[in-house]
PDB file of N, CA and C in Angstrom:
ATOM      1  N   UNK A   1      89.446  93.770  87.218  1.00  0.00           N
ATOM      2  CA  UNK A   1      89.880  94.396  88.455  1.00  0.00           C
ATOM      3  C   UNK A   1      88.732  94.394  89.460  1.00  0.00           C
ATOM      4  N   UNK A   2      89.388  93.863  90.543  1.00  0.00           N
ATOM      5  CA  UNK A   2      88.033  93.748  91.781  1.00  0.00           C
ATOM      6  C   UNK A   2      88.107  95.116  92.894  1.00  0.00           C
ATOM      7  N   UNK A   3      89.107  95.313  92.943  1.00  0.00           N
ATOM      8  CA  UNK A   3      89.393  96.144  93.735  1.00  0.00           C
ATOM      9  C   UNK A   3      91.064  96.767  93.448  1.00  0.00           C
ATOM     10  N   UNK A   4      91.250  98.295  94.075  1.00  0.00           N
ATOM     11  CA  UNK A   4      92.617  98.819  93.901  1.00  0.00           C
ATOM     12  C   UNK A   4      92.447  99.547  95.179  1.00  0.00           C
ATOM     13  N   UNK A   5      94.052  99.739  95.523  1.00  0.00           N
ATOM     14  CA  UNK A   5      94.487 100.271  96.496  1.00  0.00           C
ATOM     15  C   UNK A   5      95.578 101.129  95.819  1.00  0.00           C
ATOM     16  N   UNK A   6      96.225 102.574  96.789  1.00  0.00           N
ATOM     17  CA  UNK A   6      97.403 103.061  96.438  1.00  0.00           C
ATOM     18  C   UNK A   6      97.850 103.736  97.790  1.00  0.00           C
ATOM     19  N   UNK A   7      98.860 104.109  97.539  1.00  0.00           N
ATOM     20  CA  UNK A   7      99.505 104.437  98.345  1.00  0.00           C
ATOM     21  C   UNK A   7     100.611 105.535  97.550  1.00  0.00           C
ATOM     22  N   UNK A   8     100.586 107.212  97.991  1.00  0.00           N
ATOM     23  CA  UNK A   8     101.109 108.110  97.485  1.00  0.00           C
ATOM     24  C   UNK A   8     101.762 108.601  97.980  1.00  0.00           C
ATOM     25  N   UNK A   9     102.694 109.150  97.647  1.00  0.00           N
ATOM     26  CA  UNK A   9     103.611 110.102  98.145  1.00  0.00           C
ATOM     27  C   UNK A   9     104.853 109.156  99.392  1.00  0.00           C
ATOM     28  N   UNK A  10     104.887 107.984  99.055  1.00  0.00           N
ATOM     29  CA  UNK A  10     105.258 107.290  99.724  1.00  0.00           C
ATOM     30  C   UNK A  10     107.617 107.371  99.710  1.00  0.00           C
ATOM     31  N   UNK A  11     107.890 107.529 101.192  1.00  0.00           N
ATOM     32  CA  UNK A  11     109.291 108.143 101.218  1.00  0.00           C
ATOM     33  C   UNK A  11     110.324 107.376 100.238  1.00  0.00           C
ATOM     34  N   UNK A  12     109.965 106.856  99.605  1.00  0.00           N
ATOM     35  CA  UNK A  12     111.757 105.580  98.772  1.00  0.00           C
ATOM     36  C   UNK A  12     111.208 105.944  97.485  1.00  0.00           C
ATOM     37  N   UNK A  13     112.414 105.298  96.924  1.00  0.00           N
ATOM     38  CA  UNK A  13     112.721 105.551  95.455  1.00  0.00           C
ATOM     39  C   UNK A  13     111.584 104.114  94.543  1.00  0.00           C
ATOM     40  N   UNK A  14     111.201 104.630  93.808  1.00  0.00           N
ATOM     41  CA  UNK A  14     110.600 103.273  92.623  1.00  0.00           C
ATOM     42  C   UNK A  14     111.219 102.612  92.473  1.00  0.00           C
ATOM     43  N   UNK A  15     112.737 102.352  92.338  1.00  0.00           N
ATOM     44  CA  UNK A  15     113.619 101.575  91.705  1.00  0.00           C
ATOM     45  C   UNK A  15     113.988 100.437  93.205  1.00  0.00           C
ATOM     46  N   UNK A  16     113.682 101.531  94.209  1.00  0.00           N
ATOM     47  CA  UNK A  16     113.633 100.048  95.231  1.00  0.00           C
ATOM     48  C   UNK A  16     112.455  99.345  95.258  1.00  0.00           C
ATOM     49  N   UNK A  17     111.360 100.357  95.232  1.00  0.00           N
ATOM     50  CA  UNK A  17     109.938  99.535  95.306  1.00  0.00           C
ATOM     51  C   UNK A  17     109.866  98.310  94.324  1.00  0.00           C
ATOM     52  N   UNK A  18     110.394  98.857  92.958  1.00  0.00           N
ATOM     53  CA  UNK A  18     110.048  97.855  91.895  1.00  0.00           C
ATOM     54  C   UNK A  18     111.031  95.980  91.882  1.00  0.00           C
ATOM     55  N   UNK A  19     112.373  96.541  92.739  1.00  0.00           N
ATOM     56  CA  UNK A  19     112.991  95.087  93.329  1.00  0.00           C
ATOM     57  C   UNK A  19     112.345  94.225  93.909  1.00  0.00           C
ATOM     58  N   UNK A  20     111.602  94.822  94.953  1.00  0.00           N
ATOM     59  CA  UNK A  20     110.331  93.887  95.549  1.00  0.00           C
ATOM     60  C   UNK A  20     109.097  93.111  94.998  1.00  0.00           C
ATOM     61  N   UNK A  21     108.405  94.313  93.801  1.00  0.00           N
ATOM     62  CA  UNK A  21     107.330  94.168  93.370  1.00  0.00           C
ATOM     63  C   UNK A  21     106.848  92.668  92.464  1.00  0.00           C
ATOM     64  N   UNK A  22     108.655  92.892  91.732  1.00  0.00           N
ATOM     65  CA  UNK A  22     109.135  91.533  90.806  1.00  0.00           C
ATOM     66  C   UNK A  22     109.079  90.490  91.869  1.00  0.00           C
ATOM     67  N   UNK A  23     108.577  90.437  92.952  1.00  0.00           N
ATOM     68  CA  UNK A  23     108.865  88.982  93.324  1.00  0.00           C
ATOM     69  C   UNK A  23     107.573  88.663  93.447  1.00  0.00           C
ATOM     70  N   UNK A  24     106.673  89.495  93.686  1.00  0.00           N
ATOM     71  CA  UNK A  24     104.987  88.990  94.349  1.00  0.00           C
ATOM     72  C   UNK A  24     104.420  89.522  92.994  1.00  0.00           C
ATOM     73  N   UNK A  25     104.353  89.732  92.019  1.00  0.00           N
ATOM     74  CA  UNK A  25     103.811  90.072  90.797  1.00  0.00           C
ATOM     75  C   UNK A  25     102.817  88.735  90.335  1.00  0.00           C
ATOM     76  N   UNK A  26     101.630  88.671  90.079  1.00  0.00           N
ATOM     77  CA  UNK A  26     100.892  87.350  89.968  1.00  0.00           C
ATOM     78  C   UNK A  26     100.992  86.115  90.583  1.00  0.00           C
ATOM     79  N   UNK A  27     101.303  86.909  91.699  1.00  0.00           N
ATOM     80  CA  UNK A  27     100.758  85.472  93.407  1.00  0.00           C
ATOM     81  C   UNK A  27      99.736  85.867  93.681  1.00  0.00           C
ATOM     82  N   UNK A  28      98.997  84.694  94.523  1.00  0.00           N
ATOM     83  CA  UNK A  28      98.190  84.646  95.239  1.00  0.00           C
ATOM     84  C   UNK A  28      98.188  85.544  96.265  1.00  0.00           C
ATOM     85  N   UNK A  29      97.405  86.177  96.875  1.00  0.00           N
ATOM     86  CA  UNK A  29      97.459  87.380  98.311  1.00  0.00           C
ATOM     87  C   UNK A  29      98.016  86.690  99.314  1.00  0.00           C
ATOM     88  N   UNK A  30      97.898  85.583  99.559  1.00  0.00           N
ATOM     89  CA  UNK A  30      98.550  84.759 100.754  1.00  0.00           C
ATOM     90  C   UNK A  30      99.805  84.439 100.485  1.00  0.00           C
ATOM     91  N   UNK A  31     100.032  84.365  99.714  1.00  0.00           N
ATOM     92  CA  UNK A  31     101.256  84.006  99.233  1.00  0.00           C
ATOM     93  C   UNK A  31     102.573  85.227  98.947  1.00  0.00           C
ATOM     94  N   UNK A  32     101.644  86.061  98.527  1.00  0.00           N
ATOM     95  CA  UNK A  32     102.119  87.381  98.676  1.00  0.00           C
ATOM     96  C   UNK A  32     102.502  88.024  99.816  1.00  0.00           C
ATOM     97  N   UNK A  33     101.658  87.769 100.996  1.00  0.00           N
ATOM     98  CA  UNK A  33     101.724  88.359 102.109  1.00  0.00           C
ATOM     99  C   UNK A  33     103.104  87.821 102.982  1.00  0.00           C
ATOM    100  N   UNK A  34     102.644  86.546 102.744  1.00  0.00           N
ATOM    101  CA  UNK A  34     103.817  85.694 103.386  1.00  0.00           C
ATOM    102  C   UNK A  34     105.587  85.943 102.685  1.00  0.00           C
ATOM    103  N   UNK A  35     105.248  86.531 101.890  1.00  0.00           N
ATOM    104  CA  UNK A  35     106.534  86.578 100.891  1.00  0.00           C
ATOM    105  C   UNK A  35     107.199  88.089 101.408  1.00  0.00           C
ATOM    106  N   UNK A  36     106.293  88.503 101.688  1.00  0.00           N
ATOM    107  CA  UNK A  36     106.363  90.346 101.995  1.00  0.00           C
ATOM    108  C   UNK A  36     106.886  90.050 103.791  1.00  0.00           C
ATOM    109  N   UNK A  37     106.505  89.030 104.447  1.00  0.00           N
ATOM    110  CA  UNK A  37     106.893  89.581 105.426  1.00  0.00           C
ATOM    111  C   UNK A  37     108.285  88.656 105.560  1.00  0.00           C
ATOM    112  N   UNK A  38     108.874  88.152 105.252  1.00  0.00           N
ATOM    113  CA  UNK A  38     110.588  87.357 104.851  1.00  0.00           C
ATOM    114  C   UNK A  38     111.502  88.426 104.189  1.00  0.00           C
ATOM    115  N   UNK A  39     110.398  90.038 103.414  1.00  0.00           N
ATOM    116  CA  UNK A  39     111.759  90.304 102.992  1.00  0.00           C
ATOM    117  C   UNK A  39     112.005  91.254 103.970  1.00  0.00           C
ATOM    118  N   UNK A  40     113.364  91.533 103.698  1.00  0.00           N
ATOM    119  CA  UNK A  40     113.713  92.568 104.450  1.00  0.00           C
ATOM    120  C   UNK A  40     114.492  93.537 103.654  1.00  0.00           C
ATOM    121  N   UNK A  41     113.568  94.686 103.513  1.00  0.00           N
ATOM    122  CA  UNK A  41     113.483  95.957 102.578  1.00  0.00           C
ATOM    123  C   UNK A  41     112.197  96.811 103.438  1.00  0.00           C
ATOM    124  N   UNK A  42     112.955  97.828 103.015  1.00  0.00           N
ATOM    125  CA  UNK A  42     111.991  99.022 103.848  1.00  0.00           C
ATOM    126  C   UNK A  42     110.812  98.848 103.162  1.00  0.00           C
ATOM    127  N   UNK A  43     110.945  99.129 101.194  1.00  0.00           N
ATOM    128  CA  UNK A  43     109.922  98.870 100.355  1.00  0.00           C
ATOM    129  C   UNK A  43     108.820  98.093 100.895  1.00  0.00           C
ATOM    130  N   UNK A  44     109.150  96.516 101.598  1.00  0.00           N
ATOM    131  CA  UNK A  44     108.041  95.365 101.785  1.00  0.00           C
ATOM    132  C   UNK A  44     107.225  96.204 102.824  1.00  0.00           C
ATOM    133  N   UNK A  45     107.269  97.054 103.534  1.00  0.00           N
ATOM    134  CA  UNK A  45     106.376  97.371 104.880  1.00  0.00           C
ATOM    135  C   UNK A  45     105.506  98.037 104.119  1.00  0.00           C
ATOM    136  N   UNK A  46     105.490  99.489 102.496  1.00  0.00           N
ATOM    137  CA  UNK A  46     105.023 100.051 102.541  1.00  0.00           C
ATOM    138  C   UNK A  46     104.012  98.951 101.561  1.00  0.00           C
ATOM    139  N   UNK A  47     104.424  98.546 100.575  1.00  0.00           N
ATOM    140  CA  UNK A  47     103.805  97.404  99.659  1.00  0.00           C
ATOM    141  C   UNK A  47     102.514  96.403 100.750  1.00  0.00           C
ATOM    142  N   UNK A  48     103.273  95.991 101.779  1.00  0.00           N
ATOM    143  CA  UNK A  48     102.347  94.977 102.474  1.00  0.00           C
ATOM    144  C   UNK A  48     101.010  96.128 103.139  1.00  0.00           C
ATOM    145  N   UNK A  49     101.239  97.101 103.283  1.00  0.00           N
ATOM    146  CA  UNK A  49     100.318  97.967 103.531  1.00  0.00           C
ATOM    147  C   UNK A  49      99.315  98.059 102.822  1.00  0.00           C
ATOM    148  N   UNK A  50      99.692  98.774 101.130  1.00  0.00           N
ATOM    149  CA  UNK A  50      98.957  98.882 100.263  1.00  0.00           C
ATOM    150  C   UNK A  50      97.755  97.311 100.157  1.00  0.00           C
ATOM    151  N   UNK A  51      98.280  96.453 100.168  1.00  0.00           N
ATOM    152  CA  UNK A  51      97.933  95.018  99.782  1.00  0.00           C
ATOM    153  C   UNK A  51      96.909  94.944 101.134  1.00  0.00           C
ATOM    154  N   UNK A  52      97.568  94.871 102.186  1.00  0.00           N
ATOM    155  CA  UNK A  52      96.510  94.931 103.086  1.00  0.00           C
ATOM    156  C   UNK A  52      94.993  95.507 102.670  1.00  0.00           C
ATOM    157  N   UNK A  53      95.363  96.656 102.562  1.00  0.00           N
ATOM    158  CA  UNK A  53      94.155  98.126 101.882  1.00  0.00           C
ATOM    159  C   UNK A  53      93.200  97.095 100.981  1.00  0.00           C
ATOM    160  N   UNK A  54      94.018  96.814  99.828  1.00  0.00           N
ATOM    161  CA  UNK A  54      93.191  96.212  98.658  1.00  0.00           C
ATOM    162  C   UNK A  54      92.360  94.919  99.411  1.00  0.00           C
ATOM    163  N   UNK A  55      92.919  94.214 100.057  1.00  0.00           N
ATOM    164  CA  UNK A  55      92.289  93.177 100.363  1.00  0.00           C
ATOM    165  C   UNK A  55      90.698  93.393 101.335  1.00  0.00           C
ATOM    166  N   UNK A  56      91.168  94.250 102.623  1.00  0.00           N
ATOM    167  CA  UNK A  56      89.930  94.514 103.042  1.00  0.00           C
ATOM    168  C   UNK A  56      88.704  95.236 102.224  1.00  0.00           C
ATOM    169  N   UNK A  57      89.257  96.003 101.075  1.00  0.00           N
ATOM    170  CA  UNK A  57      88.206  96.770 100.634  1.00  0.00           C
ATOM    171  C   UNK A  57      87.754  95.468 100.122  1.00  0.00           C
ATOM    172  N   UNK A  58      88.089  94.625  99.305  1.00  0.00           N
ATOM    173  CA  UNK A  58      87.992  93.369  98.529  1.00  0.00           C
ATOM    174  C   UNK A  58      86.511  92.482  99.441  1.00  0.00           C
ATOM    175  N   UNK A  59      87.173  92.316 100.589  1.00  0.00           N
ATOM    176  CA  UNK A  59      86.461  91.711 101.601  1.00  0.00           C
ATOM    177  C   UNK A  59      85.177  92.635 101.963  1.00  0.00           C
ATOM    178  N   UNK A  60      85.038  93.379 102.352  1.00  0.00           N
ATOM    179  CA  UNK A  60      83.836  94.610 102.259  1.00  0.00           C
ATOM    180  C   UNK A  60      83.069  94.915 101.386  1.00  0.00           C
ATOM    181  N   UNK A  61      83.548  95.171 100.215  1.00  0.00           N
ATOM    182  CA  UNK A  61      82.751  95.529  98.966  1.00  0.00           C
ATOM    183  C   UNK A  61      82.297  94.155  98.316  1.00  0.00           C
ATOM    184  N   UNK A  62      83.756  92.945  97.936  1.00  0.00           N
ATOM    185  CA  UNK A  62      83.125  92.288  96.923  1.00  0.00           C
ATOM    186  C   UNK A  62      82.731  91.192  97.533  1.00  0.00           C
ATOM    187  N   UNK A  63      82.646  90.953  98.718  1.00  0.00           N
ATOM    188  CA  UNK A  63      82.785  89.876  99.720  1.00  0.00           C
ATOM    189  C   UNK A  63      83.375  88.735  99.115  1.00  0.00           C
ATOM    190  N   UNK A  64      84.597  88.893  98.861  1.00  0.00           N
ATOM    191  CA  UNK A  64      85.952  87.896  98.676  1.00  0.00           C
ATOM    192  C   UNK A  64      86.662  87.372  99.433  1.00  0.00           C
ATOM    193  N   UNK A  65      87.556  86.522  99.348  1.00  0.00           N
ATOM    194  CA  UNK A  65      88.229  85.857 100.964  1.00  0.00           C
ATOM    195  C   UNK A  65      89.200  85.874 100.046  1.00  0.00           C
ATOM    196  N   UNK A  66      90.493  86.161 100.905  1.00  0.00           N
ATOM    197  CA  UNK A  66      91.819  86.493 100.829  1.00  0.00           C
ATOM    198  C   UNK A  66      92.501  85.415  99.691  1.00  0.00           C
ATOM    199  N   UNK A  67      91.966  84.473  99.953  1.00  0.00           N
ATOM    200  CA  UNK A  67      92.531  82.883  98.908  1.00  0.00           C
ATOM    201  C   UNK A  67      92.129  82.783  97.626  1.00  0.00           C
ATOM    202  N   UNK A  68      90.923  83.827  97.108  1.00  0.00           N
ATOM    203  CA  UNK A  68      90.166  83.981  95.908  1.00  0.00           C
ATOM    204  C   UNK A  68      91.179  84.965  95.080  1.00  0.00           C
ATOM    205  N   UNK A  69      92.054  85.591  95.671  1.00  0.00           N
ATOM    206  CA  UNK A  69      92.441  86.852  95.013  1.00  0.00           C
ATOM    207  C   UNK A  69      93.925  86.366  94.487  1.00  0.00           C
ATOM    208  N   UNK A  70      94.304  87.508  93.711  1.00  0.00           N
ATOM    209  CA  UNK A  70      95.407  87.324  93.011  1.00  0.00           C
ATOM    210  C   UNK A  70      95.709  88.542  92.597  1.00  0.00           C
ATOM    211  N   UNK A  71      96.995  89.273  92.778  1.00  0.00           N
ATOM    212  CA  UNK A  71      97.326  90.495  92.262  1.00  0.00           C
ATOM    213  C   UNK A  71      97.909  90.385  91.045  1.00  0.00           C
ATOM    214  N   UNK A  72      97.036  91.162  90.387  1.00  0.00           N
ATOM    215  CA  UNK A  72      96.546  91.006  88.859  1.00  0.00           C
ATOM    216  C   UNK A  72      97.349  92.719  88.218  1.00  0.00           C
ATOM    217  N   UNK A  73      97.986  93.347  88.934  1.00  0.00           N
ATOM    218  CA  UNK A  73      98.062  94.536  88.503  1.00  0.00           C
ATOM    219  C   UNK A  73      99.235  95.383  89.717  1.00  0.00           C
ATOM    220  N   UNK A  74     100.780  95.708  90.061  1.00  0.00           N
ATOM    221  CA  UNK A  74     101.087  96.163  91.099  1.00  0.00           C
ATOM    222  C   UNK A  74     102.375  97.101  90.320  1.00  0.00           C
ATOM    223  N   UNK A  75     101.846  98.472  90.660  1.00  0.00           N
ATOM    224  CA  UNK A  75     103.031  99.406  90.088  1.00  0.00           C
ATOM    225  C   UNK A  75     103.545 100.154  90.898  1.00  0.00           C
ATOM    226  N   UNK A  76     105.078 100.665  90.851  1.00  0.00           N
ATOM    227  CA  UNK A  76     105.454 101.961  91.614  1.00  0.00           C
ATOM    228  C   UNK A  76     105.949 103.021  90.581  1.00  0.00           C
ATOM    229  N   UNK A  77     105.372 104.110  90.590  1.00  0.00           N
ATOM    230  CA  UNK A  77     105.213 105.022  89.629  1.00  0.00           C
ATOM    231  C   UNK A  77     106.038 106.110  90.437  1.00  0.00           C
ATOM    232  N   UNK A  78     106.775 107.205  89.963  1.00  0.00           N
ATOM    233  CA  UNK A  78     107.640 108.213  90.374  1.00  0.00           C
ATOM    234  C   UNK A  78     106.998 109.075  90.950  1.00  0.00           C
ATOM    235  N   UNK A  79     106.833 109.707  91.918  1.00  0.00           N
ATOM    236  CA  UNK A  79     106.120 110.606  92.322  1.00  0.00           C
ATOM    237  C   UNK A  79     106.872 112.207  91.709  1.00  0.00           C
ATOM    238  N   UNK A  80     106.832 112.908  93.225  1.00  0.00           N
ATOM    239  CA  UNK A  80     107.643 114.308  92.782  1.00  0.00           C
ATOM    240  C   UNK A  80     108.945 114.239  93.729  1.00  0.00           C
ATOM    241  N   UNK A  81     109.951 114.907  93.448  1.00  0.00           N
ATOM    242  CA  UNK A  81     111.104 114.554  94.689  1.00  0.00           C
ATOM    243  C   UNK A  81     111.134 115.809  94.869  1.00  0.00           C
ATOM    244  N   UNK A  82     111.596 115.750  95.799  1.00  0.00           N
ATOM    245  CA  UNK A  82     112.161 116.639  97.182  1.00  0.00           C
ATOM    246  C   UNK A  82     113.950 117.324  96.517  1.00  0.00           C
ATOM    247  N   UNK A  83     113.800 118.212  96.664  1.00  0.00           N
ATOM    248  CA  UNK A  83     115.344 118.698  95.954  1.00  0.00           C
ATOM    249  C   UNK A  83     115.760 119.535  97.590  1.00  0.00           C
ATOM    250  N   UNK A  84     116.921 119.033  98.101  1.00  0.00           N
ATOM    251  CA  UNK A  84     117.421 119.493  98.546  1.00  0.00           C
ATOM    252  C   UNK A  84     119.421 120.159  98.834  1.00  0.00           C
ATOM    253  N   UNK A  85     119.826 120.658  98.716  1.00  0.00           N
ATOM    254  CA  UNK A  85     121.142 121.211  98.611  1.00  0.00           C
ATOM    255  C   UNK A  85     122.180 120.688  99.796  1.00  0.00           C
ATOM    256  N   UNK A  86     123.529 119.973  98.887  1.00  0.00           N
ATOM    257  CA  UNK A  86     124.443 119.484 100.484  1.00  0.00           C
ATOM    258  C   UNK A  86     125.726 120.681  99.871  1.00  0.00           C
ATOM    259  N   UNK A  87     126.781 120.776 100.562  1.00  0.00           N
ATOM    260  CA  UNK A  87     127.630 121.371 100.471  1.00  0.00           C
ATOM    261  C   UNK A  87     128.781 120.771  99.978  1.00  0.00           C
ATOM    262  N   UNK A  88     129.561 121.318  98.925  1.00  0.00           N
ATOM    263  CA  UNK A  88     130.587 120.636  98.022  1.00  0.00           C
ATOM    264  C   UNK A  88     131.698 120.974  98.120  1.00  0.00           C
ATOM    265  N   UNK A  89     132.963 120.453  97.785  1.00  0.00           N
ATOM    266  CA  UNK A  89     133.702 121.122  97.426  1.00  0.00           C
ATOM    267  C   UNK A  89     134.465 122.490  97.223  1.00  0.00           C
ATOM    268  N   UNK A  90     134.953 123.587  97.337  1.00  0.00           N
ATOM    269  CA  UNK A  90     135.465 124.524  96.451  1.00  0.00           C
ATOM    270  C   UNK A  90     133.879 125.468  96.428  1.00  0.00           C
ATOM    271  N   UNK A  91     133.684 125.646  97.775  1.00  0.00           N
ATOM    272  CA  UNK A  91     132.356 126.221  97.649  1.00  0.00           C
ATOM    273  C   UNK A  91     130.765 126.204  96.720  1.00  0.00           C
ATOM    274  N   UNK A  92     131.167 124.881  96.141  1.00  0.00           N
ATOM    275  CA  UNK A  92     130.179 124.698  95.521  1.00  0.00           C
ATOM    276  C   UNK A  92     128.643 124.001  96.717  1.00  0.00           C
ATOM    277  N   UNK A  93     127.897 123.522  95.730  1.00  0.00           N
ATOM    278  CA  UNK A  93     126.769 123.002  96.063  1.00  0.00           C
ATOM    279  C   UNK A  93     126.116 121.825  95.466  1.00  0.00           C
ATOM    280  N   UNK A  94     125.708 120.759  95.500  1.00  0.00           N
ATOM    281  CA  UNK A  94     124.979 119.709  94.854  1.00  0.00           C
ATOM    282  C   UNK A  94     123.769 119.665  94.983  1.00  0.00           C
ATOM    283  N   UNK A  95     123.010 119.039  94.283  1.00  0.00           N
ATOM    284  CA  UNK A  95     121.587 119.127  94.767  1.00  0.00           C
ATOM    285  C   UNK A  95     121.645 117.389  94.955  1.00  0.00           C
ATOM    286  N   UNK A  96     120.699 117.095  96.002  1.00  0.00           N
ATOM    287  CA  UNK A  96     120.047 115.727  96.134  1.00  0.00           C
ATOM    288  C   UNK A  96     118.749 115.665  95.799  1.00  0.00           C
ATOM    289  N   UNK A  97     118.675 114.721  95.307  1.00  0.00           N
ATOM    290  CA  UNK A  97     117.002 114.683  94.744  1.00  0.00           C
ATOM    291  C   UNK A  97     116.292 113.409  95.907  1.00  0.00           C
ATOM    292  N   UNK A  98     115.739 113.719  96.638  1.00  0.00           N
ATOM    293  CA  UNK A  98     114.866 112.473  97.795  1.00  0.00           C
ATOM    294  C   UNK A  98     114.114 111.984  96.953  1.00  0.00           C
ATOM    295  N   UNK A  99     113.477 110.714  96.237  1.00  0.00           N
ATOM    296  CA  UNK A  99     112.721 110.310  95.499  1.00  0.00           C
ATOM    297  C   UNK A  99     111.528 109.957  96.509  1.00  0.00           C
ATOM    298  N   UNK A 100     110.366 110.069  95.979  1.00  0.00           N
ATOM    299  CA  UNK A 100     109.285 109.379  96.610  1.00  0.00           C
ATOM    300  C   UNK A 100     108.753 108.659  95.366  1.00  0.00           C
ATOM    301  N   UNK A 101     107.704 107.924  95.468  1.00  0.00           N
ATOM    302  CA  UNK A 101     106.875 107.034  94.739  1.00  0.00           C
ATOM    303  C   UNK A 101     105.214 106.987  94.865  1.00  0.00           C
ATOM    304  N   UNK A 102     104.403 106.344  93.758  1.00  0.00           N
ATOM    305  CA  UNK A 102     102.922 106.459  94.098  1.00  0.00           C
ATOM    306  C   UNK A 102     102.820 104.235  93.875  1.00  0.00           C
ATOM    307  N   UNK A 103     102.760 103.876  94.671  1.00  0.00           N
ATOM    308  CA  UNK A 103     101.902 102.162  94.563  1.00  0.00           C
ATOM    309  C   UNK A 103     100.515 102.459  94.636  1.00  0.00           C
ATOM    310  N   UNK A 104     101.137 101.193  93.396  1.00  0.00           N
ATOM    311  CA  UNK A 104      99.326 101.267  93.306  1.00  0.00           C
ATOM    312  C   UNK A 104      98.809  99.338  93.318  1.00  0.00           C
ATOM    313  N   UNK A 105      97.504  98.806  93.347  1.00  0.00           N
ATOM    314  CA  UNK A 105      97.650  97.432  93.779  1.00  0.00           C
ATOM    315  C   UNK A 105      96.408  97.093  93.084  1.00  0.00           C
ATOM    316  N   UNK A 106      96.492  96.356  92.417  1.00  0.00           N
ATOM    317  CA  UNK A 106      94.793  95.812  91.768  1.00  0.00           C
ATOM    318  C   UNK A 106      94.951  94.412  91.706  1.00  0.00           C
ATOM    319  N   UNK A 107      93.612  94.062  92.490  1.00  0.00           N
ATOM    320  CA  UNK A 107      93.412  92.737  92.731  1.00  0.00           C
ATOM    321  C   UNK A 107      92.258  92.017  92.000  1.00  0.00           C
ATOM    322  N   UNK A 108      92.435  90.767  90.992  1.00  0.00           N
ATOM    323  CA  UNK A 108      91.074  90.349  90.418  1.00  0.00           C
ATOM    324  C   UNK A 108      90.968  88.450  90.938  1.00  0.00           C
ATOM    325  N   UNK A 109      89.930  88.223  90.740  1.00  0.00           N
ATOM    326  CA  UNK A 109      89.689  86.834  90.752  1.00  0.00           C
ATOM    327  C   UNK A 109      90.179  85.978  90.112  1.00  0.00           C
ATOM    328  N   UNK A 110      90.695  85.017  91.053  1.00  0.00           N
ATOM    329  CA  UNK A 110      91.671  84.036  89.998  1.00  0.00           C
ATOM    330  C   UNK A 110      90.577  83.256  89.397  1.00  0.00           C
TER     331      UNK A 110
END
């Protein structure tokens, strides 16, 4: 691992993040990037963020260039949700659960 990035508390569910994740999972960063900006999913804006993150630290710390790298490591982990109450039926109540997520991004040398 050369470098990691994350990104917490982030508004969507894992289960969307992780639709995305399966596609750029052991690409190249360029390749990745380019892949992230074709999709169209809310997920790709917060992902291309994180990746961004990793890369400059990458570039700063390990003095790497964007074409050296390869994401070697990219998870969306469950965060805590948000419980909030809608109105039901027969005076009842439901709860909604808002999911958030934690990405995380580790980048090593190909």
């Amino acid at each position: 691992m050369i470098t990691r990035a994350r990104a917490r508390f982030v508004r969507i569910s894992p289960r969307k993040t992780r639709q995305v994740i399966k596609l750029i999972k052991d690409k190249n960063v360029i390749e990745a990037l380019a892949l992230l900006d074709s999709i169209e999913k809310k997920s790709a804006l917060y992902i291309k963020r994180v990746l961004k993150s990793a890369v400059a630290d990458a570039e700063k710390k390990a003095r790497l260039k964007p074409g050296e790298l390869y994401i070697s490591k990219i998870l969306a982990d469950g965060g805590p949700m948000w419980k909030r109450y809608r109105a039901a039926s027969m005076g009842r109540a439901t709860m909604i659960r808002r999911r958030t997520c934690h990405i995380t991004v580790e980048l090593d040398k190909r």
